[in-house]
C-alpha atoms as a PDB file:
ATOM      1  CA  UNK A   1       1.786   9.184   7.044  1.00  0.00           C
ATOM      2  CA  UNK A   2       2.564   5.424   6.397  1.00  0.00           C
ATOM      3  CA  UNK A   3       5.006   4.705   3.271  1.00  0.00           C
ATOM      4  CA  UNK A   4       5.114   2.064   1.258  1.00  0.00           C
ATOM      5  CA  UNK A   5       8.246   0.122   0.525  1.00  0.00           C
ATOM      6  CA  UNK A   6       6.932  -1.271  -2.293  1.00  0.00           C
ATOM      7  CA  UNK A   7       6.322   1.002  -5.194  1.00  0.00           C
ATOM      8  CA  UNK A   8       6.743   1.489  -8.921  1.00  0.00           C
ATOM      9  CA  UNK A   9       6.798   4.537 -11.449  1.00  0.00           C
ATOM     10  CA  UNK A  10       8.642   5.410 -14.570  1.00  0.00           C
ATOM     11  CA  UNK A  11       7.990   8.045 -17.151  1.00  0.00           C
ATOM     12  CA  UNK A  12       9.386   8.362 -20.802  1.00  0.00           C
ATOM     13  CA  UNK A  13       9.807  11.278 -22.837  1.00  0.00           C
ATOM     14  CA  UNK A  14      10.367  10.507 -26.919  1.00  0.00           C
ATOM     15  CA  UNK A  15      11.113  13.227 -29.643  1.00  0.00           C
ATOM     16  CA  UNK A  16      12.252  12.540 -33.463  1.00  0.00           C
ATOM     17  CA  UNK A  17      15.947  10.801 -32.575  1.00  0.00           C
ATOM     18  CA  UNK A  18      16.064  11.401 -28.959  1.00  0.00           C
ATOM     19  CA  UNK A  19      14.043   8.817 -26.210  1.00  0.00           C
ATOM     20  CA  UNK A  20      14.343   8.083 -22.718  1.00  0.00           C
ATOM     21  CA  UNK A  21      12.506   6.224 -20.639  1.00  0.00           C
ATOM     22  CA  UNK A  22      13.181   5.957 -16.567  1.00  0.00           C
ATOM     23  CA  UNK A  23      11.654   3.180 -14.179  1.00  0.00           C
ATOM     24  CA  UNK A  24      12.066   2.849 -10.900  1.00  0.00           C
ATOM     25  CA  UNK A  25      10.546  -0.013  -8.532  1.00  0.00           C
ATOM     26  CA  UNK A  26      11.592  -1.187  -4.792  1.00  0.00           C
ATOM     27  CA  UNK A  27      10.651  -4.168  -2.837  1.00  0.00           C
ATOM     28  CA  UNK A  28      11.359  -4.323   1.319  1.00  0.00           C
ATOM     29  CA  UNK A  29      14.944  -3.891   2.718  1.00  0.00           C
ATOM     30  CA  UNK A  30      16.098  -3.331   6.431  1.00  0.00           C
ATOM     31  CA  UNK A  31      17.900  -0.410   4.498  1.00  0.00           C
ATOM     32  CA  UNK A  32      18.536   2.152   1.526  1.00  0.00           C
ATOM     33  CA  UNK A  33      19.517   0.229  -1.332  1.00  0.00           C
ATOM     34  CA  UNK A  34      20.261   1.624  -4.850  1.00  0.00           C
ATOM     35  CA  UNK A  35      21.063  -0.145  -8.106  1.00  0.00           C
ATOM     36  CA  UNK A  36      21.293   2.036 -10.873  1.00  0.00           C
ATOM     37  CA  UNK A  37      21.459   0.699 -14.699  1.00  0.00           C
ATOM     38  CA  UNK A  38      23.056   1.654 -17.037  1.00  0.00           C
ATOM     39  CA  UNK A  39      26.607   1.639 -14.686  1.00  0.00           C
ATOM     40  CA  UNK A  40      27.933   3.597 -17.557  1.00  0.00           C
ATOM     41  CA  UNK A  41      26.321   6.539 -16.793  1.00  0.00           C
ATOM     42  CA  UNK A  42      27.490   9.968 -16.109  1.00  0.00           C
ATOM     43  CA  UNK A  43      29.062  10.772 -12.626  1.00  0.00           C
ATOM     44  CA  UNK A  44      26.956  13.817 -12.071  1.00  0.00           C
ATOM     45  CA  UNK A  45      24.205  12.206 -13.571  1.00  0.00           C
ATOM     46  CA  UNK A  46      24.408   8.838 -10.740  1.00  0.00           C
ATOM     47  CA  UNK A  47      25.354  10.782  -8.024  1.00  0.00           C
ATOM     48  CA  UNK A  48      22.011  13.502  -8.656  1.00  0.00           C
ATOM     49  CA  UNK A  49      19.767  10.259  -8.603  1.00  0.00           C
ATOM     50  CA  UNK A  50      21.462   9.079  -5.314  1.00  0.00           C
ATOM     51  CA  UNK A  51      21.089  12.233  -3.405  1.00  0.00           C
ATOM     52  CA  UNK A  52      17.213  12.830  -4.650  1.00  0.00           C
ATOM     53  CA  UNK A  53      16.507   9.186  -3.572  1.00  0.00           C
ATOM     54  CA  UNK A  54      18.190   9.439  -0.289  1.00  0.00           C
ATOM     55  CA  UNK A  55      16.054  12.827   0.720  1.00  0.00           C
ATOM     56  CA  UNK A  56      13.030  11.160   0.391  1.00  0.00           C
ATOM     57  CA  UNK A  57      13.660   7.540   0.908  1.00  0.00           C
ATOM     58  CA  UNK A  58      14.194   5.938   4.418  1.00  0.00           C
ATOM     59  CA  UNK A  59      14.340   2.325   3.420  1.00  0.00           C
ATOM     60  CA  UNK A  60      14.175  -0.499   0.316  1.00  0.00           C
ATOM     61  CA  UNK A  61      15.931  -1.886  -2.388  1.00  0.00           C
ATOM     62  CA  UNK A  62      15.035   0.201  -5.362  1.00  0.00           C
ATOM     63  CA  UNK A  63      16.084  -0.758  -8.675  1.00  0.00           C
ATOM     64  CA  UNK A  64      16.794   2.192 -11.248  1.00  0.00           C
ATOM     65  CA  UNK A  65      16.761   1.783 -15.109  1.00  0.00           C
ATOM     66  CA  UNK A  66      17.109   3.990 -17.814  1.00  0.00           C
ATOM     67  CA  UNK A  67      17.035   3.644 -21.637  1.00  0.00           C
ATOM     68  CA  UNK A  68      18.936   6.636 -23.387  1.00  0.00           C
ATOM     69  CA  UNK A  69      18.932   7.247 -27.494  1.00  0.00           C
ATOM     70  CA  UNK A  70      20.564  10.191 -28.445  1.00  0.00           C
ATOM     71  CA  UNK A  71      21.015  11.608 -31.848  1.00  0.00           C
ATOM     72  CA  UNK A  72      24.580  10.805 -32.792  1.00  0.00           C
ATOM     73  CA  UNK A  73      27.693  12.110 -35.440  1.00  0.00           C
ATOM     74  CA  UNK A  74      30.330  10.076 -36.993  1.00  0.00           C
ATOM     75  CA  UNK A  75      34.019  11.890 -37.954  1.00  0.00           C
ATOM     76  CA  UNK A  76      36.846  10.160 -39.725  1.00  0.00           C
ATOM     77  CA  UNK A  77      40.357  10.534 -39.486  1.00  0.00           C
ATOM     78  CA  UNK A  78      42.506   9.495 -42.378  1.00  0.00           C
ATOM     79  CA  UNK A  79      45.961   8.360 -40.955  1.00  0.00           C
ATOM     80  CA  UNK A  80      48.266   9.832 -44.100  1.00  0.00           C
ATOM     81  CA  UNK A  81      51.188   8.359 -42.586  1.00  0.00           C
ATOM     82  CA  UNK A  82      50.222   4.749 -42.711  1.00  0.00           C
ATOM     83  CA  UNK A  83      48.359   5.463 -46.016  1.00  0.00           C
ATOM     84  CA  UNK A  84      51.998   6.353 -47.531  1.00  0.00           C
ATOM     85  CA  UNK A  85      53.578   3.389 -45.530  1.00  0.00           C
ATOM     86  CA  UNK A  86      51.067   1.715 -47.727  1.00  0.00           C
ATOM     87  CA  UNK A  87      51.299   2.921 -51.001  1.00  0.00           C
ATOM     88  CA  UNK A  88      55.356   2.485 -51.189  1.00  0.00           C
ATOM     89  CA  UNK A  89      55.009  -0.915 -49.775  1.00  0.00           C
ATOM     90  CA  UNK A  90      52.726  -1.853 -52.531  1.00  0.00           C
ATOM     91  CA  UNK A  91      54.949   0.112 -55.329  1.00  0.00           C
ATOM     92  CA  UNK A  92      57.755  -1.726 -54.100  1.00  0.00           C
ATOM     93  CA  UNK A  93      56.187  -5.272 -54.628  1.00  0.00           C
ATOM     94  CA  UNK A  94      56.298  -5.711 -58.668  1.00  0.00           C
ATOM     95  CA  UNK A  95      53.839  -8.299 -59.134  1.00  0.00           C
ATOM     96  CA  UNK A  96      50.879  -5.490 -58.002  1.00  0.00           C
ATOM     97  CA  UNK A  97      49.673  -3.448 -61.151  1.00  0.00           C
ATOM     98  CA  UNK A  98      47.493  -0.749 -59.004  1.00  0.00           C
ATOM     99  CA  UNK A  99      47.767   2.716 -60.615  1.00  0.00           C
ATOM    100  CA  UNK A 100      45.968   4.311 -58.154  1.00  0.00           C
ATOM    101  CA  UNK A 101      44.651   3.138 -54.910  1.00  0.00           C
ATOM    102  CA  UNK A 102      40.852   3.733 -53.891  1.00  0.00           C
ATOM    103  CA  UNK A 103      38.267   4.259 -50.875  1.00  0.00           C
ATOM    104  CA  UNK A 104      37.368   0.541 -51.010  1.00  0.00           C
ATOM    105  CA  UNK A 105      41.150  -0.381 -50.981  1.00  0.00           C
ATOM    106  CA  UNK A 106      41.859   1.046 -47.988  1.00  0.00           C
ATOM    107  CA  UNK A 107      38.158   0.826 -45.990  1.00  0.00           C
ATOM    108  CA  UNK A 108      38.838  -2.048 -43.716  1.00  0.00           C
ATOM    109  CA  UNK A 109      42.722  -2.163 -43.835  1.00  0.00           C
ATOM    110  CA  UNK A 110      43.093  -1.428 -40.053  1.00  0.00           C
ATOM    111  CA  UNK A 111      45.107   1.960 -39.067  1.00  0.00           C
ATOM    112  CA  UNK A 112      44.070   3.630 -42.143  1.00  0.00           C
ATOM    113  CA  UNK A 113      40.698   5.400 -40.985  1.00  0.00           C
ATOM    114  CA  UNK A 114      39.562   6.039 -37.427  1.00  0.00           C
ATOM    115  CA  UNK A 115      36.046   6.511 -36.935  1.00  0.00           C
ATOM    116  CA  UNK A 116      34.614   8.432 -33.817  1.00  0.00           C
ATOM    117  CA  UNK A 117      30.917   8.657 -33.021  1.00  0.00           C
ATOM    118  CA  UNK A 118      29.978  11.549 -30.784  1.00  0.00           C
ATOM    119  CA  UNK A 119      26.274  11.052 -28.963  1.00  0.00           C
ATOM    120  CA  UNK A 120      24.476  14.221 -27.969  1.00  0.00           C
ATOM    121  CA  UNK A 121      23.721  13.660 -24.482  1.00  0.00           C
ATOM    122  CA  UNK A 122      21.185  15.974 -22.978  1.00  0.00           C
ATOM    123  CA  UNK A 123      21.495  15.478 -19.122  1.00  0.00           C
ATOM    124  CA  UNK A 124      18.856  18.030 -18.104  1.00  0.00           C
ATOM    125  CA  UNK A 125      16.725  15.975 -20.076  1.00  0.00           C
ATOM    126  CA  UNK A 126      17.637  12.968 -18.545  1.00  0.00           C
ATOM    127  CA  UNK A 127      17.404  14.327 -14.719  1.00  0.00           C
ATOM    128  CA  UNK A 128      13.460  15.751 -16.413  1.00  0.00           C
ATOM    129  CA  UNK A 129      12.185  12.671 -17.185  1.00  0.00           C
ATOM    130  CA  UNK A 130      13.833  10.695 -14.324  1.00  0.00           C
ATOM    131  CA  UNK A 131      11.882  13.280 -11.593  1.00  0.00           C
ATOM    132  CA  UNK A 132       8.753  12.216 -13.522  1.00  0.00           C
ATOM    133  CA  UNK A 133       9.523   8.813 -13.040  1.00  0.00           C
ATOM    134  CA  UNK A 134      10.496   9.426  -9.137  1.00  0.00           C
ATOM    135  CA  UNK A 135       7.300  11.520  -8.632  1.00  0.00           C
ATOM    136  CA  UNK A 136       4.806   8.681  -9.988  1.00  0.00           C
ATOM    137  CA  UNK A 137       7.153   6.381  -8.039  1.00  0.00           C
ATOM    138  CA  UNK A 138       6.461   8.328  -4.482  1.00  0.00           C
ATOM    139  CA  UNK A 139       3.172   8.712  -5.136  1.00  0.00           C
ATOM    140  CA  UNK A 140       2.715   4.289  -5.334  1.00  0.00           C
ATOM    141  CA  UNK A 141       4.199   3.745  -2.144  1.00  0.00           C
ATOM    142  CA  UNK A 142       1.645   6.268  -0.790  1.00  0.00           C
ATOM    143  CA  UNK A 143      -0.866   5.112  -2.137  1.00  0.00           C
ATOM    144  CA  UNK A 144       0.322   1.299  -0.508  1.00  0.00           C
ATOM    145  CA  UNK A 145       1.016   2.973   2.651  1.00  0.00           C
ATOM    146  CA  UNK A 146      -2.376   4.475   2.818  1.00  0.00           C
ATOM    147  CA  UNK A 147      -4.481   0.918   2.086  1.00  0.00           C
ATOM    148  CA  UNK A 148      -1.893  -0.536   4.779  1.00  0.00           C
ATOM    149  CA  UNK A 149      -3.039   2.417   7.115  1.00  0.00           C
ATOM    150  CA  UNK A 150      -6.759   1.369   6.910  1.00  0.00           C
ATOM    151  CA  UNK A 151      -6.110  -2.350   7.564  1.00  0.00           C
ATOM    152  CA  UNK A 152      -4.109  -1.599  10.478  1.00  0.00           C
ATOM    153  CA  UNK A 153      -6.660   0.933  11.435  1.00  0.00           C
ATOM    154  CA  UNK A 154      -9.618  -1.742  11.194  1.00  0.00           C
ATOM    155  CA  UNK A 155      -7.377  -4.063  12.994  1.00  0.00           C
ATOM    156  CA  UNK A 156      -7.202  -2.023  15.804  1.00  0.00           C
ATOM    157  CA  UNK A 157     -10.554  -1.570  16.491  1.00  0.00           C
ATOM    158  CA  UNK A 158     -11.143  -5.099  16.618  1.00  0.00           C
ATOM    159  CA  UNK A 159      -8.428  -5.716  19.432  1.00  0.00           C
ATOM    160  CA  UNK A 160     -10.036  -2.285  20.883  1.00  0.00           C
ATOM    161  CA  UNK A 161     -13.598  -4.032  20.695  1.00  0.00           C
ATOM    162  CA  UNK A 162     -11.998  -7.441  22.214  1.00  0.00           C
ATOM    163  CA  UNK A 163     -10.202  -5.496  25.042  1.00  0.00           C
ATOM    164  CA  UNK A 164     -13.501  -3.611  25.954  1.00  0.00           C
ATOM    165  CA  UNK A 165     -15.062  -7.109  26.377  1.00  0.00           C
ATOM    166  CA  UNK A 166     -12.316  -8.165  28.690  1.00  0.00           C
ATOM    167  CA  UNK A 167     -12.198  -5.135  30.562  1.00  0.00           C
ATOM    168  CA  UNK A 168     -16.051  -4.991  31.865  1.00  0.00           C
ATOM    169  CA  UNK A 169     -15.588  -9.296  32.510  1.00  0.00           C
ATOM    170  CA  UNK A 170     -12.161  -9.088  34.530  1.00  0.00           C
ATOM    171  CA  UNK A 171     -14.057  -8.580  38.103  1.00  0.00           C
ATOM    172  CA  UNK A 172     -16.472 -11.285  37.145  1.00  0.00           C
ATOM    173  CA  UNK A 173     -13.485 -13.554  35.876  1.00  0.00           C
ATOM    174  CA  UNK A 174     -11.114 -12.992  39.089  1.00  0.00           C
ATOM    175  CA  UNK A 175     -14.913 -13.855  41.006  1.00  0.00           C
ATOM    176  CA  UNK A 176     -15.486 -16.733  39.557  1.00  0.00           C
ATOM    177  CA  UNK A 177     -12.300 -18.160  39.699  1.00  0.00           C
ATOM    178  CA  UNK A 178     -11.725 -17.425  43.717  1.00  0.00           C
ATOM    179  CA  UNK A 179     -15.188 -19.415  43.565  1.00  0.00           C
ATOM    180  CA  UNK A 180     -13.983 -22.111  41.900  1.00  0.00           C
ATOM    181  CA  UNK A 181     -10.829 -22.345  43.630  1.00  0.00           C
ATOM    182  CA  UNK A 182     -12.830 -22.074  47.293  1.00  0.00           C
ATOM    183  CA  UNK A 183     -14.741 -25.075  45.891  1.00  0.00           C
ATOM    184  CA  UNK A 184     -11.246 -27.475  44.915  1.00  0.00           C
ATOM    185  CA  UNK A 185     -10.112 -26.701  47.936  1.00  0.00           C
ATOM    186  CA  UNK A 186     -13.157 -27.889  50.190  1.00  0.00           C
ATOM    187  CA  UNK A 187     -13.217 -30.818  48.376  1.00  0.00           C
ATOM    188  CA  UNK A 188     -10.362 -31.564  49.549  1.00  0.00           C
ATOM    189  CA  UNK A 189     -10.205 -30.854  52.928  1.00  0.00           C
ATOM    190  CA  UNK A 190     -12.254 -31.558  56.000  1.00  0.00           C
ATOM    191  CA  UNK A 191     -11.283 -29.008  58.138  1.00  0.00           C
ATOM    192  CA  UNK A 192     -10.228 -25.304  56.841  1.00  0.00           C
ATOM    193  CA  UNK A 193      -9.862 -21.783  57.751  1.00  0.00           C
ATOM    194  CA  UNK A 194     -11.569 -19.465  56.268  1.00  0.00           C
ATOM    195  CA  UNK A 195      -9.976 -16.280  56.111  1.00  0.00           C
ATOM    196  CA  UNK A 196      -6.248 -18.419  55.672  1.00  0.00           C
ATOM    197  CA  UNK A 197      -8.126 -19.882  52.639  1.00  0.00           C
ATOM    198  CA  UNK A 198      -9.689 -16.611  51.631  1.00  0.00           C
ATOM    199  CA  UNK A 199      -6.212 -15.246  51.284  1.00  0.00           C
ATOM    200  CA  UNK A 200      -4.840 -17.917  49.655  1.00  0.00           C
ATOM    201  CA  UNK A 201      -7.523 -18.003  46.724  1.00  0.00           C
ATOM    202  CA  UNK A 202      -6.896 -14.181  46.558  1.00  0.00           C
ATOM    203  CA  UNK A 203      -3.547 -14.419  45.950  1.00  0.00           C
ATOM    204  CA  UNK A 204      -3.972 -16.967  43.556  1.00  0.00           C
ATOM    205  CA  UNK A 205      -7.081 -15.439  41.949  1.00  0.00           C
ATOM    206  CA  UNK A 206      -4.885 -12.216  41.525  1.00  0.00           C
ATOM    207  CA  UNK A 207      -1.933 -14.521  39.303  1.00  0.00           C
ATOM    208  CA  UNK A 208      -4.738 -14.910  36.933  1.00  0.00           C
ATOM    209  CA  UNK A 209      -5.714 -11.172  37.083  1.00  0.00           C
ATOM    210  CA  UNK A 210      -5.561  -9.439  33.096  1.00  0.00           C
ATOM    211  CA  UNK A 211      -5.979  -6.043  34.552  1.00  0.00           C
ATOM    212  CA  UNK A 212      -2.201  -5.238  34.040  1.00  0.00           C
ATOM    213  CA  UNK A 213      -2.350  -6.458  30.290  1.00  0.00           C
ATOM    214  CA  UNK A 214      -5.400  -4.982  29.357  1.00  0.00           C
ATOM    215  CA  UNK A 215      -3.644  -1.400  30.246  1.00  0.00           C
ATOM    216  CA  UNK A 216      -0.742  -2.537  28.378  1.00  0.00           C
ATOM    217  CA  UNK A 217      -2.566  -3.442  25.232  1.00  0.00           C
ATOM    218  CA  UNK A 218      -4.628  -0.590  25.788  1.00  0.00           C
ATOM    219  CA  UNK A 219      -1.360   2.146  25.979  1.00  0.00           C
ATOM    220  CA  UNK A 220       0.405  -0.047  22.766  1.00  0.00           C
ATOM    221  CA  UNK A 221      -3.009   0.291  20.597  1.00  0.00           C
ATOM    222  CA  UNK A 222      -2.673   4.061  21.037  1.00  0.00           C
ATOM    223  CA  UNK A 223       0.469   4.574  20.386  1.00  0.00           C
ATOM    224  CA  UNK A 224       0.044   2.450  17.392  1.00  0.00           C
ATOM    225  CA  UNK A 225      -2.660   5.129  16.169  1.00  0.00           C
ATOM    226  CA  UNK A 226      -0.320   7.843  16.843  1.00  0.00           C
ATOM    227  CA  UNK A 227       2.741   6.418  14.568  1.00  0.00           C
ATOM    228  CA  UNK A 228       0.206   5.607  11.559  1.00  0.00           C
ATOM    229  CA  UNK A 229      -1.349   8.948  11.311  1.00  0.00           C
ATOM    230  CA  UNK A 230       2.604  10.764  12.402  1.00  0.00           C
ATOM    231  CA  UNK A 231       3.951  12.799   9.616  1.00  0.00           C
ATOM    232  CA  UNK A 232       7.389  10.652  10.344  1.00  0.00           C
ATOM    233  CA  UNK A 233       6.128   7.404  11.057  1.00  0.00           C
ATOM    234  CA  UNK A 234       8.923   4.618  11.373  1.00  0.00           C
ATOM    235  CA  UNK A 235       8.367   1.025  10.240  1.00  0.00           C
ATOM    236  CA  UNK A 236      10.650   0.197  12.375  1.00  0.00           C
ATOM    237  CA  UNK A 237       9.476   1.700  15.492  1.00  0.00           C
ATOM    238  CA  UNK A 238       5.614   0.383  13.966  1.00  0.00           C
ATOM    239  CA  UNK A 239       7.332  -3.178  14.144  1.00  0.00           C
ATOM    240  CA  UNK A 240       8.664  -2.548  17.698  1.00  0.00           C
ATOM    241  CA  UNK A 241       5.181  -1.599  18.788  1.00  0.00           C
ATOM    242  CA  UNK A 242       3.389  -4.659  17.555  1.00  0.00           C
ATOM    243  CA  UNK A 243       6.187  -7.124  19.214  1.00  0.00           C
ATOM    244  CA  UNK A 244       5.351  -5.519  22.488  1.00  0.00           C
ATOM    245  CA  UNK A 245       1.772  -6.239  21.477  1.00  0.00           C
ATOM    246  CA  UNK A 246       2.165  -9.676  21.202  1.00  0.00           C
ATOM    247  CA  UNK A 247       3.830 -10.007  24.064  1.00  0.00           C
ATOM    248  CA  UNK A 248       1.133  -8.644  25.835  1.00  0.00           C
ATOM    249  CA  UNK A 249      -1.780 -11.056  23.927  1.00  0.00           C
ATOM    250  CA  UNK A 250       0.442 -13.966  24.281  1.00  0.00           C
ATOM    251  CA  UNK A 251       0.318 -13.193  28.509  1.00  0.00           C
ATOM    252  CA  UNK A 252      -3.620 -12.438  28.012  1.00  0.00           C
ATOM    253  CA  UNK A 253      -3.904 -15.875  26.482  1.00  0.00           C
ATOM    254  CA  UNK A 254      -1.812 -17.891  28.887  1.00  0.00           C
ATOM    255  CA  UNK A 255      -3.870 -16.253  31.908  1.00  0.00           C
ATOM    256  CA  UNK A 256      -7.348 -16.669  30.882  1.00  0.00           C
ATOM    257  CA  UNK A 257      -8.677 -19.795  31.391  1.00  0.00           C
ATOM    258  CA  UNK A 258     -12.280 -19.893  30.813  1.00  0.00           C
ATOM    259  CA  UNK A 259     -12.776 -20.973  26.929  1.00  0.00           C
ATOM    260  CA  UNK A 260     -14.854 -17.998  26.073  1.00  0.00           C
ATOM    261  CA  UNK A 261     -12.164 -14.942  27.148  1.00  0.00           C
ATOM    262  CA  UNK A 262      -9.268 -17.434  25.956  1.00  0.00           C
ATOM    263  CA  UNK A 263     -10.575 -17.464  22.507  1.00  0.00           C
ATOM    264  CA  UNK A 264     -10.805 -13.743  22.404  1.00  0.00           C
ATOM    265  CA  UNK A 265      -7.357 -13.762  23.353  1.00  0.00           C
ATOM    266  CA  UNK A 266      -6.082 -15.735  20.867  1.00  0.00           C
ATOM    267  CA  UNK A 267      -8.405 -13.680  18.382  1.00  0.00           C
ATOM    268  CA  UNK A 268      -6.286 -10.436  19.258  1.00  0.00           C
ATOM    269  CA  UNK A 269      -2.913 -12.524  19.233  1.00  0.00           C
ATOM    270  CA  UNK A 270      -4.015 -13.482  15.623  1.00  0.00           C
ATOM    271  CA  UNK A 271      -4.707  -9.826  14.564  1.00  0.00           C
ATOM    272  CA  UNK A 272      -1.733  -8.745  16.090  1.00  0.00           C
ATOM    273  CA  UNK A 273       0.457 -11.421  14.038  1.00  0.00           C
ATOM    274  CA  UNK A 274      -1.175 -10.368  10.464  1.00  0.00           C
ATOM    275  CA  UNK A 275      -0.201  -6.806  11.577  1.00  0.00           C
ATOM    276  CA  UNK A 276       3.345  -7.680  12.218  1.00  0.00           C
ATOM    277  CA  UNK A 277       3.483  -9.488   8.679  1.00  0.00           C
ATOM    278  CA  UNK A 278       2.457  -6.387   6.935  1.00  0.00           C
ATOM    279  CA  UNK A 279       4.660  -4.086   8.963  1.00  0.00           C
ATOM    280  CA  UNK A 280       7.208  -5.555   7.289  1.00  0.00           C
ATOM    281  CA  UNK A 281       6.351  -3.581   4.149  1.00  0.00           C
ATOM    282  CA  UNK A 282       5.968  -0.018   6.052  1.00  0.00           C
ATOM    283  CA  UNK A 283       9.009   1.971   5.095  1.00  0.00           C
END
């Protein structure tokens, strides 16, 4: 079915010191496109998102973000051998009367204490609420893809209905323009042969013939069908479709040259264009 490239989902998970929270949104890209925030992430952790992206995403430029709070520890380390550098320095310098040196002496005198935090990271918990997120997240562009589907869907039953009209008028068209033609031509001229001229206006007549596009349209339109309802429908190959398709209207319109089956023409050439503008957003 058609995909969405543009989609959004995120899920968040929250318990006394520990939150996350995962969102993930994509616009349109020729290609796959990660960004993942924050870059200082886990290895494991960056390259699980990458590989469950890349099995179920063809093409866009999806933006990753997660906020992590973990429940934390703090551990000191008391250097003793600067703390005695410092104690004999300051017994050696007369003019200091400290008996005995305490905690708020020594708190910010760099070198004396190290402090290390250590963050409980729970990565299954992370990788949890980050397929949440992804699931909600496949589940947008579906739903996108699917209200795309139905517009191109509607769209192709009007060019179907505007073909059908064109198809039952092409013998009466080609008619009345070797009539026409017949008609230029004896105005012209005194004298002519008949069957030369009735060749002549047939050939002519038959430059102007749609027949050829109408099967064209009619083969692209189906095969159009066929890639929106497909279980691996491309955007790509979608968007290569509907250029042949306008190829094929832009002909129709050139060649028709009565006002009422020229404006139908340019009505399907118009349809075809707003399809090609959404394509862009099929994955």
């Amino acid at each position: 079915m058609t995909s969405s490239m543009t989609g959004f989902g995120h899920s968040r998970h929250i318990n006394k010191e520990t939150e996350i929270y995962c969102e993930i949104k994509s616009v349109n890209h020729r290609f796959l496109d990660m960004s993942i925030k924050p870059n200082d992430i886990s290895s494991e952790l960056d390259l699980f998102i990458r590989d469950a992206i890349s099995k179920k995403v063809k093409r866009g430029t999806l933006d990753i973000r997660l906020k992590l709070r973990f429940p934390s520890s703090n551990s000191y380390i008391i250097n003793k051998e600067s703390l005695r550098n410092l104690s004999k320095s300051i017994d050696e310098v007369k003019l200091l009367e400290i008996k005995k040196l305490t905690f708020s002496d020594i708190k910010d005198i760099p070198g004396i204490i190290k402090t290390e935090q250590k963050v409980q990271v729970n990565q299954n918990l992370i990788k949890k609420v980050f397929k949440d997120a992804f699931k909600t997240f496949l589940l947008s562009r579906a739903a996108e893809g699917e209200k795309i589907n139905k517009l191109f869907l509607s769209k192709l039953n009007k060019i179907n209905k505007c073909i059908s009209k064109l198809e039952s008028s092409n013998k009466k068209l080609l008619k009345i323009r070797s009539e026409s033609l017949k008609k230029k031509v004896h105005n012209i001229c005194e004298t002519v042969d008949n069957d030369r001229l009735a060749q002549e206006v047939a050939l002519l007549a038959l430059k102007h013939d749609v027949a050829e596009e109408i099967e064209r349209i009619n083969f692209h339109t189906s095969s159009l069908k066929k890639e929106l309802v497909s279980r691996s429908g491309s955007g790509k190959k979608i968007d290569f479709i509907l250029q042949e398709l306008f190829r094929e209207t832009s002909t129709l319109s050139v060649k028709l040259d009565i006002p009422k089956y020229k404006q139908i023409a340019l009505d399907m050439k118009l349809i075809v264009e707003e399809m090609r503008e959404q394509a862009q957003n099929i994955e």
